[in-house]
C-alpha atoms as a PDB file:
ATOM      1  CA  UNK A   1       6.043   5.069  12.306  1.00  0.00           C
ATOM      2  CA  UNK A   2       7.768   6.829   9.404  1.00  0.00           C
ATOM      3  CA  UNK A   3       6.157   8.503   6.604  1.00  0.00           C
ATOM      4  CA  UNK A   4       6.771   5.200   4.289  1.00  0.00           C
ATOM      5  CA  UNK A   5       4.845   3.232   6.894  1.00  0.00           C
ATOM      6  CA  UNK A   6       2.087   5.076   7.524  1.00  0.00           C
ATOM      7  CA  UNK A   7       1.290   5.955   2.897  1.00  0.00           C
ATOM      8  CA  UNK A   8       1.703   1.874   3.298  1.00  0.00           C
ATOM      9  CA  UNK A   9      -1.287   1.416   5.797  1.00  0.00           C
ATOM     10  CA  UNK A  10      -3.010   4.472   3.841  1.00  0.00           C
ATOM     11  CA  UNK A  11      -3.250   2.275   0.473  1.00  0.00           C
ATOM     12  CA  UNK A  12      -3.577  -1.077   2.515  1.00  0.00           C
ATOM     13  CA  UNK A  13      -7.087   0.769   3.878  1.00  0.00           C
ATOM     14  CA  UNK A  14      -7.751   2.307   0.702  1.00  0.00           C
ATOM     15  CA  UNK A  15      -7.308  -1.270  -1.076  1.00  0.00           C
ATOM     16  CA  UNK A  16      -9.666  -3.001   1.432  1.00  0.00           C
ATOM     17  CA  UNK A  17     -12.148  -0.001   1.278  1.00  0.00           C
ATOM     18  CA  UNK A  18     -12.208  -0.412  -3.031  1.00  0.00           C
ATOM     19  CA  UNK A  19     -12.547  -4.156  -2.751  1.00  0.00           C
ATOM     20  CA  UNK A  20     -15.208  -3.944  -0.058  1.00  0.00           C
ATOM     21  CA  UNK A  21     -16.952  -1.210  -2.587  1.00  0.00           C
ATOM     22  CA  UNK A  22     -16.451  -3.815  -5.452  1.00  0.00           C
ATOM     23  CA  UNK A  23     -17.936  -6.311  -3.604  1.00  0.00           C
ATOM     24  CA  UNK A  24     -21.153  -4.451  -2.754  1.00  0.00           C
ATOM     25  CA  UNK A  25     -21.007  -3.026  -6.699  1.00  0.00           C
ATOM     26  CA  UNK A  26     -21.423   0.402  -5.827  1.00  0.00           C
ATOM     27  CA  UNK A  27     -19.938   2.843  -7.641  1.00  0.00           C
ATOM     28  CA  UNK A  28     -17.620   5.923  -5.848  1.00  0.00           C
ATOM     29  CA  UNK A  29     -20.219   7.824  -6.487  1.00  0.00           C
ATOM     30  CA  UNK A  30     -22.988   5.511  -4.914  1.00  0.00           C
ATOM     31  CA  UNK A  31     -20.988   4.944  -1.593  1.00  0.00           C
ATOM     32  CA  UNK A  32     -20.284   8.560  -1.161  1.00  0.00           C
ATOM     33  CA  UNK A  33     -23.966   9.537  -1.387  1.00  0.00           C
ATOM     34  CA  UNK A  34     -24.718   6.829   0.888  1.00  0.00           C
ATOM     35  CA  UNK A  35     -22.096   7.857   3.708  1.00  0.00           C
ATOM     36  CA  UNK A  36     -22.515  11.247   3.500  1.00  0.00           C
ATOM     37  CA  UNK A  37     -18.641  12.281   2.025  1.00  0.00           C
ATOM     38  CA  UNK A  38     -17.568  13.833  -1.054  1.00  0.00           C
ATOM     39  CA  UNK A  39     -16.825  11.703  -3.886  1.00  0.00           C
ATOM     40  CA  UNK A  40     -13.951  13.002  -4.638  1.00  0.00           C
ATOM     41  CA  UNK A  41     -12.386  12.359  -1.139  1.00  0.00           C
ATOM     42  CA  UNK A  42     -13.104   8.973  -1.713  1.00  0.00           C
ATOM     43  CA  UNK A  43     -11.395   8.689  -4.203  1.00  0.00           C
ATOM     44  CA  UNK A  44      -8.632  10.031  -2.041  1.00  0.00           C
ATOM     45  CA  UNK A  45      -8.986   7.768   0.739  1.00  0.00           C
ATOM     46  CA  UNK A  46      -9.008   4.576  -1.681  1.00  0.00           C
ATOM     47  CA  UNK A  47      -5.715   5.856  -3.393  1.00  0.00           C
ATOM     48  CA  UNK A  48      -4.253   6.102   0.150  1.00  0.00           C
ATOM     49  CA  UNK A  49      -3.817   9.717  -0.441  1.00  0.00           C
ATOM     50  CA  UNK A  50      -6.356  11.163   2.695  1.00  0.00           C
ATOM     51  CA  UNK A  51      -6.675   9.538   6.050  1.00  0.00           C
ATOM     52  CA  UNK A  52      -9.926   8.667   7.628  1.00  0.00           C
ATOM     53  CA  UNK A  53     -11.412  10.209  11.204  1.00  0.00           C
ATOM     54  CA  UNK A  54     -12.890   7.633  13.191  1.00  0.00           C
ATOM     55  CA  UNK A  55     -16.791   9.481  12.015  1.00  0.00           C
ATOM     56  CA  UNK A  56     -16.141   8.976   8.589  1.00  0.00           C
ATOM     57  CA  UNK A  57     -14.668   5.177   9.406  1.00  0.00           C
ATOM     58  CA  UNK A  58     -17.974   4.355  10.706  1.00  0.00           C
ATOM     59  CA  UNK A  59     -20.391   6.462   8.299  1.00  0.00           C
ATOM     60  CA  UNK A  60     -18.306   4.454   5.478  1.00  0.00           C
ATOM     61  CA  UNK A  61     -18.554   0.831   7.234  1.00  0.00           C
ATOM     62  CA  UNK A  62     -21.902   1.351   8.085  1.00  0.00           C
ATOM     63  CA  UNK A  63     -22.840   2.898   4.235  1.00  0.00           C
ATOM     64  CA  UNK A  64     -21.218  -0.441   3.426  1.00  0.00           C
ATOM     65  CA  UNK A  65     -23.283  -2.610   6.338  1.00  0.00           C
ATOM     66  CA  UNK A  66     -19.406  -3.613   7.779  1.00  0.00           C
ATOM     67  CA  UNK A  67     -18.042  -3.526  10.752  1.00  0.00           C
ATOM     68  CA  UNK A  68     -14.747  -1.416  11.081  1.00  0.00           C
ATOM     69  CA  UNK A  69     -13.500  -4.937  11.998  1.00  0.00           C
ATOM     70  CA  UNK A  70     -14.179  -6.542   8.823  1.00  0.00           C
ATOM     71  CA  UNK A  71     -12.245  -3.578   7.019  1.00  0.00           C
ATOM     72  CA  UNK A  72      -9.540  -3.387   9.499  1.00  0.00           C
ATOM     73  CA  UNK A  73      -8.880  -7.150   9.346  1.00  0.00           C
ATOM     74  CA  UNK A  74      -8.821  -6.530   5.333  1.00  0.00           C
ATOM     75  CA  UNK A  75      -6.477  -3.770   5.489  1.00  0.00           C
ATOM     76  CA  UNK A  76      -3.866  -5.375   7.795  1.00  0.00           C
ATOM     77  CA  UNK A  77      -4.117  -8.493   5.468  1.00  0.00           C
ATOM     78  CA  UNK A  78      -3.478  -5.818   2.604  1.00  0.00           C
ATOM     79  CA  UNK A  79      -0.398  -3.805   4.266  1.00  0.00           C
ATOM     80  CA  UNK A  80       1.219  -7.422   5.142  1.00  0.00           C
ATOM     81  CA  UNK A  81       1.051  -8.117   1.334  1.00  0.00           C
ATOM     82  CA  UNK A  82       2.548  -4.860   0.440  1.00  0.00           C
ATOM     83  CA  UNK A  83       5.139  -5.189   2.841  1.00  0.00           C
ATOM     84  CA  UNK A  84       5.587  -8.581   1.481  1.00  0.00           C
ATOM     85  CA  UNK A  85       6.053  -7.111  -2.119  1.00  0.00           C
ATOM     86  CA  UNK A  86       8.149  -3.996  -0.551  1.00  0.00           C
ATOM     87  CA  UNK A  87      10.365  -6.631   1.383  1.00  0.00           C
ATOM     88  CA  UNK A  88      10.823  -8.775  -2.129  1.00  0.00           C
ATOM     89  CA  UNK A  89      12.087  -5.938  -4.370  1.00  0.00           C
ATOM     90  CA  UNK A  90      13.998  -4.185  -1.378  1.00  0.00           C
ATOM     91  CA  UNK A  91      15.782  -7.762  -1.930  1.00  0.00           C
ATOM     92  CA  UNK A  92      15.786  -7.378  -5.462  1.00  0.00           C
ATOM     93  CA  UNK A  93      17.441  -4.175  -5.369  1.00  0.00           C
ATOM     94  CA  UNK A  94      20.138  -5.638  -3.225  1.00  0.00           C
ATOM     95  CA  UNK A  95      20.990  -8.807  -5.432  1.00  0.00           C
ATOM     96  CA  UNK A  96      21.288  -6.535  -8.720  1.00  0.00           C
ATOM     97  CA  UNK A  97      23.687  -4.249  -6.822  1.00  0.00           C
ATOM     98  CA  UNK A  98      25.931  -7.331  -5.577  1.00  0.00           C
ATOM     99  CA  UNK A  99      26.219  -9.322  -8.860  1.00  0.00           C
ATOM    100  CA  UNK A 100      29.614 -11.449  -8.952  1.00  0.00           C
ATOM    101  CA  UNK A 101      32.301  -9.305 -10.129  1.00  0.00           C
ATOM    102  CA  UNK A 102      30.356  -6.006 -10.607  1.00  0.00           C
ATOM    103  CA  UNK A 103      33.059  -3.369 -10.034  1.00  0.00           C
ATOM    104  CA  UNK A 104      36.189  -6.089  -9.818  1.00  0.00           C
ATOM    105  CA  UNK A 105      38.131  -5.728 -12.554  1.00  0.00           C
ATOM    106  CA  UNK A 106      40.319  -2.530 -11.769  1.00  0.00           C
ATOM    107  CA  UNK A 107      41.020  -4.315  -8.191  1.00  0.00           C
ATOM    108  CA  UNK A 108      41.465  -7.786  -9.619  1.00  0.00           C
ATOM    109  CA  UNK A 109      45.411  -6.744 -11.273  1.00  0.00           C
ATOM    110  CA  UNK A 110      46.465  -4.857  -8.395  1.00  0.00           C
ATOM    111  CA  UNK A 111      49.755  -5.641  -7.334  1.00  0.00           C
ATOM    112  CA  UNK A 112      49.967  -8.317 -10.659  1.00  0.00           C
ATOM    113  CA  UNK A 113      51.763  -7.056 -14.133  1.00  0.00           C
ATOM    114  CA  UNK A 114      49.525  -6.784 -16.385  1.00  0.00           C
ATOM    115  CA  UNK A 115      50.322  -8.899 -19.738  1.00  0.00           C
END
């Protein structure tokens, strides 16, 4: 798994985690009391910037009343988007750097007199 991969599952689980927060309408600040972490970190973990230990998965599902399965199943739906997204602009990328006749005209006279 390179290091692109793994920031990609990072904000897919971060993603999931905010939405599943949202959903509950607790605040950072309320979830973090309730599952025993610093606020701050969760911050972290739902910007995909800090990775989870299992403990803290399961202090945060259960602060949550989720299974790790329910957040898991959210965060792989989550990375496949972003991958999706990622795949679509890795293709956009492409298409902008082969336009029709981009970089052509010096080649298009050779061996031809110019008039």
């Amino acid at each position: 798994m390179d290091s692109d991969d793994k920031l990609r599952k990072r904000r897919a689980l971060g993603d999931a985690l905010r939405r599943l927060r949202a959903n509950r309408r607790l605040s950072q600040e309320d979830l973090a009391l309730e599952a025993a972490v610093d606020r701050s970190y969760l911050g972290r973990i739902e910007r995909g910037e800090a990775a989870m230990s299992v403990d803290k998965i399961w202090q945060i599902c259960q602060a949550l009343e989720v299974s790790p399965v329910e957040l898991f199943t959210q965060a792989m739906a989550q990375e496949k988007l972003l991958r999706d997204k990622e795949g679509l602009r890795d293709k956009e990328n492409k298409k902008r750097r082969r336009r029709p006749g981009a970089g052509l005209a010096g080649s298009q006279n050779q061996g031809k007199p110019v008039k």
